[in-house]
N, C-alpha and C. Protein backbone atom coordinates (compact mmCIF):
# COMPACT_ATOMS: atom_id res chain seq x y z
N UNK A 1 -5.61 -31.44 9.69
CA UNK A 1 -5.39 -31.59 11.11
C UNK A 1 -5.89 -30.33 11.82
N UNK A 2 -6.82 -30.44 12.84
CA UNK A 2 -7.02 -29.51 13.75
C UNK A 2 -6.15 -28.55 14.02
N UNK A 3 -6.22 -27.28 14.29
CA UNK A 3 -5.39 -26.20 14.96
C UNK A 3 -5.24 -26.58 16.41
N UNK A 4 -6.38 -26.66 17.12
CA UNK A 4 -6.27 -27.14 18.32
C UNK A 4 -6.55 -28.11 19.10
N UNK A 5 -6.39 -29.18 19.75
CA UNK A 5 -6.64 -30.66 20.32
C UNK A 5 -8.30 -30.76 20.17
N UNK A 6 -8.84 -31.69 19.66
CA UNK A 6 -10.51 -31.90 19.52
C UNK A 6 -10.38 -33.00 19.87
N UNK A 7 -11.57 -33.33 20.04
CA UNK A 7 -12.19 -34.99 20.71
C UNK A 7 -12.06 -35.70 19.13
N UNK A 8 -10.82 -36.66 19.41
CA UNK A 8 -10.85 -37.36 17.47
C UNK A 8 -12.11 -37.80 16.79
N UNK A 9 -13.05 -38.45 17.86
CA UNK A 9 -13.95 -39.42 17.23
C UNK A 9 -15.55 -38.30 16.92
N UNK A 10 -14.94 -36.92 16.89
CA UNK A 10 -15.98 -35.97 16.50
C UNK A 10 -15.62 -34.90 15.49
N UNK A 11 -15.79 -35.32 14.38
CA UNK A 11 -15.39 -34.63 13.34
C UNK A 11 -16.28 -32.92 13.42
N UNK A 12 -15.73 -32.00 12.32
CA UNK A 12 -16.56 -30.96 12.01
C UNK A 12 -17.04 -30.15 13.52
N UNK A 13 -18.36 -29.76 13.21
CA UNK A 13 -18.45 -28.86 14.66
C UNK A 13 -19.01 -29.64 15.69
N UNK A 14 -19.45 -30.96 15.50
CA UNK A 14 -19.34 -31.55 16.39
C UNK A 14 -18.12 -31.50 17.68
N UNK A 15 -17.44 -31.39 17.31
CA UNK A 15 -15.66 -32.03 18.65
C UNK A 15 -16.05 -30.41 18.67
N UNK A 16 -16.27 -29.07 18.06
CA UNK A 16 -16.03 -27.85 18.09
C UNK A 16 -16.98 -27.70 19.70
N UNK A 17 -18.25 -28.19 19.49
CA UNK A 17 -19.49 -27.62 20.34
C UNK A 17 -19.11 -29.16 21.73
N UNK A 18 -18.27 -29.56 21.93
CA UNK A 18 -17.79 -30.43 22.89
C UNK A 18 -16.36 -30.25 23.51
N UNK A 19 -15.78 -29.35 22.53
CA UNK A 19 -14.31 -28.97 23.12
C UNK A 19 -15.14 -27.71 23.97
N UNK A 20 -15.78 -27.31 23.50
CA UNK A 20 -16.32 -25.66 24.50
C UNK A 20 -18.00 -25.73 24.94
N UNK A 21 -18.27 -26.79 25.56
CA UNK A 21 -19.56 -26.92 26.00
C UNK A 21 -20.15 -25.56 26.74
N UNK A 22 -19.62 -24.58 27.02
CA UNK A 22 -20.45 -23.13 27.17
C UNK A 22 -20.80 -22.57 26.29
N UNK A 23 -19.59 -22.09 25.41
CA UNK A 23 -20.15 -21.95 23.81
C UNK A 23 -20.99 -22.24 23.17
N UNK A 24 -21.36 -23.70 23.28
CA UNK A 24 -21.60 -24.60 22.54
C UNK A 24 -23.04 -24.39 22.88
N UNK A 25 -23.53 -24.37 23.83
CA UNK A 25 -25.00 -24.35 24.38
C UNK A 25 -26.20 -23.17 23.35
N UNK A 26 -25.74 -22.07 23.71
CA UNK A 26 -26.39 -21.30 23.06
C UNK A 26 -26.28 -21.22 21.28
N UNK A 27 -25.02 -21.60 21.14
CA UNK A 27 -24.89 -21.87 19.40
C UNK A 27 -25.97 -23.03 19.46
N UNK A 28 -25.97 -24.25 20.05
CA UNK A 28 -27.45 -25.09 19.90
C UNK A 28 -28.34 -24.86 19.61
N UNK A 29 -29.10 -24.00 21.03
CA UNK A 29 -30.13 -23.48 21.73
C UNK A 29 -31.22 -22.85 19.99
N UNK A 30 -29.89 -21.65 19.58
CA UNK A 30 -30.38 -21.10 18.46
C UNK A 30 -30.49 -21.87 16.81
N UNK A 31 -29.83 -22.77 17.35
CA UNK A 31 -29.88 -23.67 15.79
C UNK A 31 -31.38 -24.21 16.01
N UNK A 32 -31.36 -24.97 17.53
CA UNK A 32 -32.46 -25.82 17.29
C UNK A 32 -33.74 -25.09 17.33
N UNK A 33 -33.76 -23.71 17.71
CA UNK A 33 -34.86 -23.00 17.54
C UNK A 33 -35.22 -22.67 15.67
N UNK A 34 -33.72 -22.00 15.65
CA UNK A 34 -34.30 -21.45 13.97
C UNK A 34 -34.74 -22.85 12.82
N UNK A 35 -34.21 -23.89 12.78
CA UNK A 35 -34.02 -25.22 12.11
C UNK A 35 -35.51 -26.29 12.50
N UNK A 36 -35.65 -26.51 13.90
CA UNK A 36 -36.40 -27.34 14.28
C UNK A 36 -37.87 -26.32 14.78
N UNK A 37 -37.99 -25.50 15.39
CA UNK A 37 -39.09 -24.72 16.07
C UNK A 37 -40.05 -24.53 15.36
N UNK A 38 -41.01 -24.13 15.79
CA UNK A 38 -42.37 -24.06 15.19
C UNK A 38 -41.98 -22.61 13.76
N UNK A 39 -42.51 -23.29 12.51
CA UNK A 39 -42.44 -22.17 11.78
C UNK A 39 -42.73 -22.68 10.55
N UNK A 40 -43.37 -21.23 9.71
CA UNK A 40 -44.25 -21.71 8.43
C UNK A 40 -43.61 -22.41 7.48
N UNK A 41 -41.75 -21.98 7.19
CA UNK A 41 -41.36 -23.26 6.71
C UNK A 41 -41.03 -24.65 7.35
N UNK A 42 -41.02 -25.29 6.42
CA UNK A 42 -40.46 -26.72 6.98
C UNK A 42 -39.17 -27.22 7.36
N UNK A 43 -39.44 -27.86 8.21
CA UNK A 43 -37.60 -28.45 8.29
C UNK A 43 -36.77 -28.84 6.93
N UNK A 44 -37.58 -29.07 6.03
CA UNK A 44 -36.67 -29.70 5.06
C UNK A 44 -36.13 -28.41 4.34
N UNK A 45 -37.31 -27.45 4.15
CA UNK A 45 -36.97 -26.26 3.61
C UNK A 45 -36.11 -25.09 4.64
N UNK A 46 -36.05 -25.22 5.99
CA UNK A 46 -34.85 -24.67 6.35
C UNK A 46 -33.21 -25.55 6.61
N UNK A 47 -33.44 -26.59 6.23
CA UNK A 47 -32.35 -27.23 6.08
C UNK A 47 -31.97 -27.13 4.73
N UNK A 48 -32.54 -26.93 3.51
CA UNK A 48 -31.89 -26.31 2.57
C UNK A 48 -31.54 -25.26 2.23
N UNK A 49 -31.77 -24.00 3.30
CA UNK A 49 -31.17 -23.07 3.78
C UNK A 49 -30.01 -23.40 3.90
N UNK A 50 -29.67 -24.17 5.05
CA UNK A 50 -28.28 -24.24 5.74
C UNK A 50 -27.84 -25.00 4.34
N UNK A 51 -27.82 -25.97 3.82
CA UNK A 51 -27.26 -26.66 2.41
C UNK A 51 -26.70 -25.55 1.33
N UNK A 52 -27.63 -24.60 1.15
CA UNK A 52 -26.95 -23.77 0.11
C UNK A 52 -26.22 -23.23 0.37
N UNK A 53 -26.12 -22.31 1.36
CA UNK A 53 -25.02 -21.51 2.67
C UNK A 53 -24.00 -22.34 2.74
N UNK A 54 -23.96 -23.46 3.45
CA UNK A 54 -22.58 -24.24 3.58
C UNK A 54 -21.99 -24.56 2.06
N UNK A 55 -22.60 -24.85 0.70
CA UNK A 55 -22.41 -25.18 -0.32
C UNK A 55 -21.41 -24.49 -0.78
N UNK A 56 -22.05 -22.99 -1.01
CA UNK A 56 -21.60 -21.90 -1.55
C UNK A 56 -20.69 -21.40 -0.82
N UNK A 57 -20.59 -21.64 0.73
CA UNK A 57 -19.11 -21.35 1.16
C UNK A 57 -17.43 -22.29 1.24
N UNK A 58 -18.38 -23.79 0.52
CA UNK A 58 -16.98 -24.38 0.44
C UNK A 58 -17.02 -25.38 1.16
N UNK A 59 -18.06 -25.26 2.74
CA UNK A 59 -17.16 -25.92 3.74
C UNK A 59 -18.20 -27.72 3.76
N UNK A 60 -17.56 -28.42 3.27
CA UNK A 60 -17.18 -29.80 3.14
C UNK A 60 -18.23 -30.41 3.84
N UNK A 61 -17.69 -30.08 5.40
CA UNK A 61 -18.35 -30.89 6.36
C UNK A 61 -19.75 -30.51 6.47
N UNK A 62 -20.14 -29.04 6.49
CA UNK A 62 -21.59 -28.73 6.85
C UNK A 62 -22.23 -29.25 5.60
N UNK A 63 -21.92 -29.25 4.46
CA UNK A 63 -22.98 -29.14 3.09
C UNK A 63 -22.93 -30.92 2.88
N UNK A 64 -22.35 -31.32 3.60
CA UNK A 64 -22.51 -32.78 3.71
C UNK A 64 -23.62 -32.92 4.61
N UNK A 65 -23.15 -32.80 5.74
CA UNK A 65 -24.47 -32.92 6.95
C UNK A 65 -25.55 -32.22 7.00
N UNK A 66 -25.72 -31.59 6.46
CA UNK A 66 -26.99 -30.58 5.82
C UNK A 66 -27.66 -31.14 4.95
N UNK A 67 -27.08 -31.72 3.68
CA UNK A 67 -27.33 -32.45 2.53
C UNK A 67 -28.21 -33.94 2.80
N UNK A 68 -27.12 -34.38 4.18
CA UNK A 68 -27.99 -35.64 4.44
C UNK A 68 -29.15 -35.18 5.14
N UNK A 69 -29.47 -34.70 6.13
CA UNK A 69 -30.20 -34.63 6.41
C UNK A 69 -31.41 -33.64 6.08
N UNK A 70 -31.52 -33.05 5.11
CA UNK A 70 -32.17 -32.38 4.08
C UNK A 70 -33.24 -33.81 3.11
N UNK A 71 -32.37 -34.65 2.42
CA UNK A 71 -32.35 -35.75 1.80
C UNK A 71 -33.51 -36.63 3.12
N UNK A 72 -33.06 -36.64 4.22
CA UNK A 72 -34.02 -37.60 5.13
C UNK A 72 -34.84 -37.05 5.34
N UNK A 73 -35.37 -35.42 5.46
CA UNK A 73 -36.60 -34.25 5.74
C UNK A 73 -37.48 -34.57 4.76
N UNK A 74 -36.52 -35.04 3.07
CA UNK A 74 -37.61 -34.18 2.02
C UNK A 74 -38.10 -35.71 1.43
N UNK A 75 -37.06 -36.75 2.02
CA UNK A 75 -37.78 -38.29 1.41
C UNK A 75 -36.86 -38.30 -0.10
N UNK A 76 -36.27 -37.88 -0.70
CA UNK A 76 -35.32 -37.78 -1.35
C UNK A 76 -33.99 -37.03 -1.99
N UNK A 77 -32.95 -37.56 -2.90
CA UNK A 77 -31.62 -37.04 -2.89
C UNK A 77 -31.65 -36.23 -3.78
N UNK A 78 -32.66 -35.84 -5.01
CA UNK A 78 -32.22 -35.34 -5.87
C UNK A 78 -32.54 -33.73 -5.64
N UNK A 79 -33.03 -33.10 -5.01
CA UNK A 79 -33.65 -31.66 -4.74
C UNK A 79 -32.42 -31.12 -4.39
N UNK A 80 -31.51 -31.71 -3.48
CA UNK A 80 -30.37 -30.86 -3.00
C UNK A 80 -29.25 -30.86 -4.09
N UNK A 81 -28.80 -31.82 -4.70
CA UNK A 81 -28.04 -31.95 -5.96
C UNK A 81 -28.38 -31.06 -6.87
N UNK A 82 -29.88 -31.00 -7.39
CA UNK A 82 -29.94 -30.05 -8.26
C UNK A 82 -29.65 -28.68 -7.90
N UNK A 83 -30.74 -28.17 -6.59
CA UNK A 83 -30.27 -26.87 -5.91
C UNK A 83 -28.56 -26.22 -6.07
N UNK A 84 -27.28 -27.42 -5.99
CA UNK A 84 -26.54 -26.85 -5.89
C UNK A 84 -25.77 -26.49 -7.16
N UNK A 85 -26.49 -27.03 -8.12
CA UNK A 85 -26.13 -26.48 -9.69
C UNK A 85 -26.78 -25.84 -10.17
N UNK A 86 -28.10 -25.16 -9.80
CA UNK A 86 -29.48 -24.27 -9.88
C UNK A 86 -30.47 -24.22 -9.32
N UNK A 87 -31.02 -23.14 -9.21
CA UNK A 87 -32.02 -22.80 -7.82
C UNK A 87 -33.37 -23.00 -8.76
N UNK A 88 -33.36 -22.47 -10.00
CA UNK A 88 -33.96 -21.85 -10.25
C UNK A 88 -34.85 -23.39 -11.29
N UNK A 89 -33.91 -24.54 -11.11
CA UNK A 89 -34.36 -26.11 -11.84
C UNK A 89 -34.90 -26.72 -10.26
N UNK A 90 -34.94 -26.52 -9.35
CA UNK A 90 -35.52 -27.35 -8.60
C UNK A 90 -36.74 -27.33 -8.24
N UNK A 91 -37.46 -28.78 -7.99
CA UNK A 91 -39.15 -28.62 -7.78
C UNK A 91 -39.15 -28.53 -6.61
N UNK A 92 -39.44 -27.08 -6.18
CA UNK A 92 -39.78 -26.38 -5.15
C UNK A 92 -40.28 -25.35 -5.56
N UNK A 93 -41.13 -24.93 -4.41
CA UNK A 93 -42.20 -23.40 -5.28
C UNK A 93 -41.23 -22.26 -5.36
N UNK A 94 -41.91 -21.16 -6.04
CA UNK A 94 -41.09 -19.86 -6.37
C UNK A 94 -40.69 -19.40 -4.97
N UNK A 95 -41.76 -19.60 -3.99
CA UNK A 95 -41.36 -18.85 -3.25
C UNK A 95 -40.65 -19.31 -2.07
N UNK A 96 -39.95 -20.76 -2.26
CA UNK A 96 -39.11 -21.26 -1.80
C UNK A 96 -37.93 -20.73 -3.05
N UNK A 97 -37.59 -20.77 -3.90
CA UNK A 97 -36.29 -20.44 -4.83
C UNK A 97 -36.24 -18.86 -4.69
N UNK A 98 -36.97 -18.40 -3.98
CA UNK A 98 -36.89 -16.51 -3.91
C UNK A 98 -36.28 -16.55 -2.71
N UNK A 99 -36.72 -17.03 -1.40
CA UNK A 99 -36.00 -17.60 -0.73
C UNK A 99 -34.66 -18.10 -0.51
N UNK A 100 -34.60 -19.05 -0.89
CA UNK A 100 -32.82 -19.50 -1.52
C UNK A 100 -31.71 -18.40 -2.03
N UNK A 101 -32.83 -18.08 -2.73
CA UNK A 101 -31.80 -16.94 -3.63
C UNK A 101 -31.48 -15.24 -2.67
N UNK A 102 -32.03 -15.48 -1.21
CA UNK A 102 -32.15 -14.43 -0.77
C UNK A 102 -30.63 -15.31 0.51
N UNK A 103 -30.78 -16.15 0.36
CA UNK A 103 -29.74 -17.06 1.27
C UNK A 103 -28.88 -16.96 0.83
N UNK A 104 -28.70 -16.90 -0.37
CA UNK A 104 -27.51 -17.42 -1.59
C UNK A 104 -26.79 -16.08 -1.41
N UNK A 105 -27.50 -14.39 -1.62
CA UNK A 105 -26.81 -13.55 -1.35
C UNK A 105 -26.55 -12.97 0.19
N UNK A 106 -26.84 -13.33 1.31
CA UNK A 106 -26.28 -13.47 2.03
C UNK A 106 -25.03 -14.35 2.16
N UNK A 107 -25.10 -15.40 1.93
CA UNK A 107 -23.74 -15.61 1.90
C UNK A 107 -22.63 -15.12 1.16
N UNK A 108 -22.61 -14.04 0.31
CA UNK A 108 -22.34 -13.30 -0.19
C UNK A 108 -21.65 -12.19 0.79
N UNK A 109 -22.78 -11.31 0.93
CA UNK A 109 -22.38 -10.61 2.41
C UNK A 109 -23.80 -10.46 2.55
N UNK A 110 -24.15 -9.43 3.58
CA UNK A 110 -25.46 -9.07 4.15
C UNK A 110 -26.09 -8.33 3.48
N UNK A 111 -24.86 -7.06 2.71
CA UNK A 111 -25.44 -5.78 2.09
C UNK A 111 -25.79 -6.79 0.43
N UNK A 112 -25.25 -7.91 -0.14
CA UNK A 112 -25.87 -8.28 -0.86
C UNK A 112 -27.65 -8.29 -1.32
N UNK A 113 -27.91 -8.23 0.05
CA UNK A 113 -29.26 -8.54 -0.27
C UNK A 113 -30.19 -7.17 -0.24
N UNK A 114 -30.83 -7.43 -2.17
CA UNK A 114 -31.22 -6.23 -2.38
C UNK A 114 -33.17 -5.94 -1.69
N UNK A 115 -32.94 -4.64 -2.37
CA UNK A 115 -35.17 -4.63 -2.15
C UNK A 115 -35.35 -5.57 -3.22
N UNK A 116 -35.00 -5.53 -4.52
CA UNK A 116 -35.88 -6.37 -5.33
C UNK A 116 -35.85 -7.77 -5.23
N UNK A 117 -34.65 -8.48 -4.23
CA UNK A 117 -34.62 -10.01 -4.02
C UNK A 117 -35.95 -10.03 -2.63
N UNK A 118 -36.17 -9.50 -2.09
CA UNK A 118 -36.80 -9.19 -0.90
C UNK A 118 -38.51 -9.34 -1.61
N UNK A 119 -38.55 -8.29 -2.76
CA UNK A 119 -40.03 -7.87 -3.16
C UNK A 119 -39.91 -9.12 -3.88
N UNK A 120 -39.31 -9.76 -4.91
CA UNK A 120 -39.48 -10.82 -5.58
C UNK A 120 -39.95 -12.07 -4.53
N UNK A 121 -39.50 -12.48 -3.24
CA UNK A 121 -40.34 -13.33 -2.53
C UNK A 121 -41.25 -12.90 -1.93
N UNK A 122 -41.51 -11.79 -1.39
CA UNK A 122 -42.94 -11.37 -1.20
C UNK A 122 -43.88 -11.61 -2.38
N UNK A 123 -43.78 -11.45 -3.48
CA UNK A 123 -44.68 -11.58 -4.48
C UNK A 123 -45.17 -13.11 -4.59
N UNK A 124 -44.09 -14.01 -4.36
CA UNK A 124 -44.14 -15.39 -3.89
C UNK A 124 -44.93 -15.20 -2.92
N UNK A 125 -45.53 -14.41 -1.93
CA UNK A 125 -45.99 -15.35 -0.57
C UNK A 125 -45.01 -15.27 0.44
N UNK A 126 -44.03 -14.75 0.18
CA UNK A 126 -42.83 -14.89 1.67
C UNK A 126 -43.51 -14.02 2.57
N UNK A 127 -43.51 -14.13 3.50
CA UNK A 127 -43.65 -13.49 5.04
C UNK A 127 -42.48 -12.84 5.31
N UNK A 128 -42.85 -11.66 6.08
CA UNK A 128 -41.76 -11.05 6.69
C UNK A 128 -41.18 -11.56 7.70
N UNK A 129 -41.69 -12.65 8.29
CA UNK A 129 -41.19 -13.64 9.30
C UNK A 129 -40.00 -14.80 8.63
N UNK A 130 -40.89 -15.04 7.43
CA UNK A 130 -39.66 -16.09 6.77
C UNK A 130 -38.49 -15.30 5.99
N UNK A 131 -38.65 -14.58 5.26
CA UNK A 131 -37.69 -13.19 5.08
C UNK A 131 -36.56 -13.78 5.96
N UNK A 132 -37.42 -12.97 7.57
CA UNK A 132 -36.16 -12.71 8.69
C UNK A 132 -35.28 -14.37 9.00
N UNK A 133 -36.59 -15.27 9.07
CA UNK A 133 -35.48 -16.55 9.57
C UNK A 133 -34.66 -16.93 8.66
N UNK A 134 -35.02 -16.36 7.21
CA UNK A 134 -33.83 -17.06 5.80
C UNK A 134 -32.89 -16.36 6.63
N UNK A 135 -32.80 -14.78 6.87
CA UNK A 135 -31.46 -14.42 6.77
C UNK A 135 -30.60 -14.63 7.66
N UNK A 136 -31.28 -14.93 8.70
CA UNK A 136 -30.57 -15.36 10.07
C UNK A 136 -30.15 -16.73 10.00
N UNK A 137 -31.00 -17.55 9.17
CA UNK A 137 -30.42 -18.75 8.74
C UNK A 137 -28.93 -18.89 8.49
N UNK A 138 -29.16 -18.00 7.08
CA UNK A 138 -28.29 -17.82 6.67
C UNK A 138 -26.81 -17.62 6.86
N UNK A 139 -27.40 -16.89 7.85
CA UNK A 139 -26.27 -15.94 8.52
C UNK A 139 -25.70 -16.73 9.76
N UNK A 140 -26.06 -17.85 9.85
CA UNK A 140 -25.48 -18.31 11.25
C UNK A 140 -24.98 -19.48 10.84
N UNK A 141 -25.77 -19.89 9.18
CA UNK A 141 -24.43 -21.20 8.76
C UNK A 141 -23.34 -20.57 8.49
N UNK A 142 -23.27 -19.19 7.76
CA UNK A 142 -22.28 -18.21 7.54
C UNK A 142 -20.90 -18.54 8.37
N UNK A 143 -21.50 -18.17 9.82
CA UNK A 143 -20.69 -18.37 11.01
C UNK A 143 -20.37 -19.94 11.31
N UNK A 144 -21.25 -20.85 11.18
CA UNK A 144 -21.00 -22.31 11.58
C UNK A 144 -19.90 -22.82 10.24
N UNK A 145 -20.16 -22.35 9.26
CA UNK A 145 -18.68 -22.95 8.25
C UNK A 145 -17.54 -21.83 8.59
N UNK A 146 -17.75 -21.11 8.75
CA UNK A 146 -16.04 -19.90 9.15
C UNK A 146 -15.68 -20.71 10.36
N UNK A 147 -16.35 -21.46 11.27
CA UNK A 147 -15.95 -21.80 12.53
C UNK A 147 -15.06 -23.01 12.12
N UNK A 148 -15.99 -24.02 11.54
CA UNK A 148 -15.60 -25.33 11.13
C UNK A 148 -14.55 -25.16 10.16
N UNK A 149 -14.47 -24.86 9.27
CA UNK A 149 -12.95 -24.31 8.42
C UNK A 149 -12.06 -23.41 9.21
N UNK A 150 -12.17 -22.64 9.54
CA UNK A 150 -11.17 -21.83 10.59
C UNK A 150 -10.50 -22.62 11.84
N UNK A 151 -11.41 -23.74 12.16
CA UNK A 151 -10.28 -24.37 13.41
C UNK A 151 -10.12 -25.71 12.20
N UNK A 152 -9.38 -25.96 10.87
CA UNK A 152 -9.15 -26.98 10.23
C UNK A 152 -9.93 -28.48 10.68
N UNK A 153 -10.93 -27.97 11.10
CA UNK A 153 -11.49 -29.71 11.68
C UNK A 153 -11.57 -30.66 10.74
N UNK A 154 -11.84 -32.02 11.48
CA UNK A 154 -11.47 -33.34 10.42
C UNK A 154 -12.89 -33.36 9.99
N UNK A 155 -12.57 -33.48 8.59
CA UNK A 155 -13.94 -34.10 7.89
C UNK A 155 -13.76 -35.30 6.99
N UNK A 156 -14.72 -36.13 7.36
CA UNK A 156 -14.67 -37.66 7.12
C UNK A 156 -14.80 -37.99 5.54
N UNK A 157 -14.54 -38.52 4.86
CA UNK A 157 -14.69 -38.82 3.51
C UNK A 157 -16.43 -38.65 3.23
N UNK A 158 -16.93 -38.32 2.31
CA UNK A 158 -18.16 -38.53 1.96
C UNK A 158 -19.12 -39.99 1.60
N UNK A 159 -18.16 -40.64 1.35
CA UNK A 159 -18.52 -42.37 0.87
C UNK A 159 -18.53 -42.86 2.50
N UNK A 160 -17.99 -42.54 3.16
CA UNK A 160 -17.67 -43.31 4.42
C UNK A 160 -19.14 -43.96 5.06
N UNK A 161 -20.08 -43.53 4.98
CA UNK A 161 -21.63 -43.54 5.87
C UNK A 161 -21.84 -42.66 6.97
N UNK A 162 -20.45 -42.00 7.69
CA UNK A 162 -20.68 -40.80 8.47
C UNK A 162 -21.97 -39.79 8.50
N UNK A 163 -21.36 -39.43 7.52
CA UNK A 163 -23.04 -37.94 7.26
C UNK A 163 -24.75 -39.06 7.07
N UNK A 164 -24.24 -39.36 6.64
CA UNK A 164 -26.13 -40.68 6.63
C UNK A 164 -26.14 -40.75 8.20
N UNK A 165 -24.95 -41.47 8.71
CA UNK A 165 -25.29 -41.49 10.88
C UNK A 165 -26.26 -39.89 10.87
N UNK A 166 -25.10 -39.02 10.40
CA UNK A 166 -24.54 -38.01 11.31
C UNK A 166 -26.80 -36.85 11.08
N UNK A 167 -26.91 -36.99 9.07
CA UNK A 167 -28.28 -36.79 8.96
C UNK A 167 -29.18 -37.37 9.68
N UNK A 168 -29.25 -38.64 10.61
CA UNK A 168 -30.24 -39.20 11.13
C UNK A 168 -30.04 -38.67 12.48
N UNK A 169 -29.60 -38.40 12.39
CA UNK A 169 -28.65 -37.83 14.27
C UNK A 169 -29.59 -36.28 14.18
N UNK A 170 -29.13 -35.62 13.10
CA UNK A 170 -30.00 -34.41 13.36
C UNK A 170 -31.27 -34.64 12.87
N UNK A 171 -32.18 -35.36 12.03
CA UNK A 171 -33.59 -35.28 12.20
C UNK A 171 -34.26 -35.74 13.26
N UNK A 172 -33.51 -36.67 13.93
CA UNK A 172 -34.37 -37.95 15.02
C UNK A 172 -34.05 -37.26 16.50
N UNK A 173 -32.99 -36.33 16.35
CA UNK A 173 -32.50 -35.61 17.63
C UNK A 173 -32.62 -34.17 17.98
N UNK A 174 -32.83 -33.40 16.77
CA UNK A 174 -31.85 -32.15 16.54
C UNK A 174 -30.71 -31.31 16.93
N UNK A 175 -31.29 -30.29 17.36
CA UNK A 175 -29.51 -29.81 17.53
C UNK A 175 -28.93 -29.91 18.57
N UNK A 176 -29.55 -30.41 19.43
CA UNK A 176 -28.78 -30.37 21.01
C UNK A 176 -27.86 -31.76 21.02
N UNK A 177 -27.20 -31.49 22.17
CA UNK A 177 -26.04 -32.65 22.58
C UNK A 177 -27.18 -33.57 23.30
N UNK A 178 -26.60 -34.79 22.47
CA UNK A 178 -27.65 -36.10 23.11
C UNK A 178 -27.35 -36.45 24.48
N UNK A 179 -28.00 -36.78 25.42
CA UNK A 179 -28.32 -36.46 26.72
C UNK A 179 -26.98 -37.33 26.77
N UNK A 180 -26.52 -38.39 26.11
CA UNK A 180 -25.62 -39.21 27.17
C UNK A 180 -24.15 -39.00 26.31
N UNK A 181 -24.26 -37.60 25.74
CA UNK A 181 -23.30 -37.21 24.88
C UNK A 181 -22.37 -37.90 23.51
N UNK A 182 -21.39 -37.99 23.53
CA UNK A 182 -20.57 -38.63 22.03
C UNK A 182 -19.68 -39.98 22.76
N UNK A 183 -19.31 -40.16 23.63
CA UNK A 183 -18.37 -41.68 23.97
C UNK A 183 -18.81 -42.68 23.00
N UNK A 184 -20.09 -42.81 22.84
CA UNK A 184 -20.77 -44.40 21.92
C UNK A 184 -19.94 -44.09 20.75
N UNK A 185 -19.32 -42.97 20.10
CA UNK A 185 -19.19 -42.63 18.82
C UNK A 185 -17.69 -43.20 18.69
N UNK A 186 -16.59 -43.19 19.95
CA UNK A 186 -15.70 -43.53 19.96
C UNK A 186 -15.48 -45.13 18.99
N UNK A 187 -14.49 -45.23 18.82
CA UNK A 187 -13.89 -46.34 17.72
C UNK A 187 -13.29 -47.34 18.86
N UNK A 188 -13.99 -48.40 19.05
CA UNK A 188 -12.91 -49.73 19.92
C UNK A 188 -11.93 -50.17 19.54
């Protein structure tokens, strides 16, 4: 149960970024820039950013909705499943798993992340541009699961079909509030 009154029919940070629509704007603004915006990785590959981050911190709701819609980016389920039992078994290039693994210790903490995880994806090919968006990635699912676990929000069973809506919602939309907002979502 919520700590504090949320919109019922919006689980996770959804009801979060609608109970505080000022808040809520710029936490968007920057998702949909770092996630969706022009940049040398791909959406699918910064959405498995946010997947490992939410994974490795526990929180339910994001590594679900991340997961699905990761799964709808990459055209299939099995890349994120494996990722979350090893980085180092999934078919993705090195310098996507140098990557990961530079996410993985951020979520950790910040000072986790050493020179040699840094030089090991450069040797991959990482950019100092993708470097910076892993960690900020990183670092802002960091904050989006402390948020979503910290105010106890409801998270929907995983079998339910929720996160499949909720993944098509963020590839076909991204991160902003859909112009005619959440009411359709309500239950008759």
């Amino acid at each position: 149960m919520p700590h504090i009154s949320l919109p019922e029919h919006l689980p996770g940070i959804t009801g979060l970024l609608e109970y505080s629509q000022e808040t809520a704007q710029p936490i968007r603004d920057l998702t949909q820039l770092l996630l969706r915006g022009d940049n040398t990785l791909s959406q699918g590959e910064r959405e498995l950013i946010a997947t490992i981050v939410s994974h490795r911190n526990g929180c339910v709701f994001c590594t679900n909705a991340h997961t699905a819609a990761t799964d709808l980016l990459l055209g299939e389920t099995e890349t994120c499943e494996i990722m979350k039992q090893d980085i180092d078994q999934m078919p993705v290039s090195d310098k996507m798993k140098a990557l990961l693994k530079i996410a993985s210790l951020v979520q950790i903490s910040g000072k986790a992340v050493t020179p040699a995880a840094v030089e090991l994806a450069k040797s991959f090919g990482a950019t100092d541009a993708e470097i910076h968006d892993t960690v900020l990635i990183a670092a802002l699912f960091c904050l989006y699961n402390r948020y979503v676990d910290g105010m106890a929000t409801f998270t929907p069973d995983p079998q339910s079909g929720f996160y499949q809506q909720l993944g098509e919602r963020i590839v076909n939309h991204g991160y902003q509030r859909l112009p005619q907002g959440y009411d359709h979502l309500k239950k008759s």
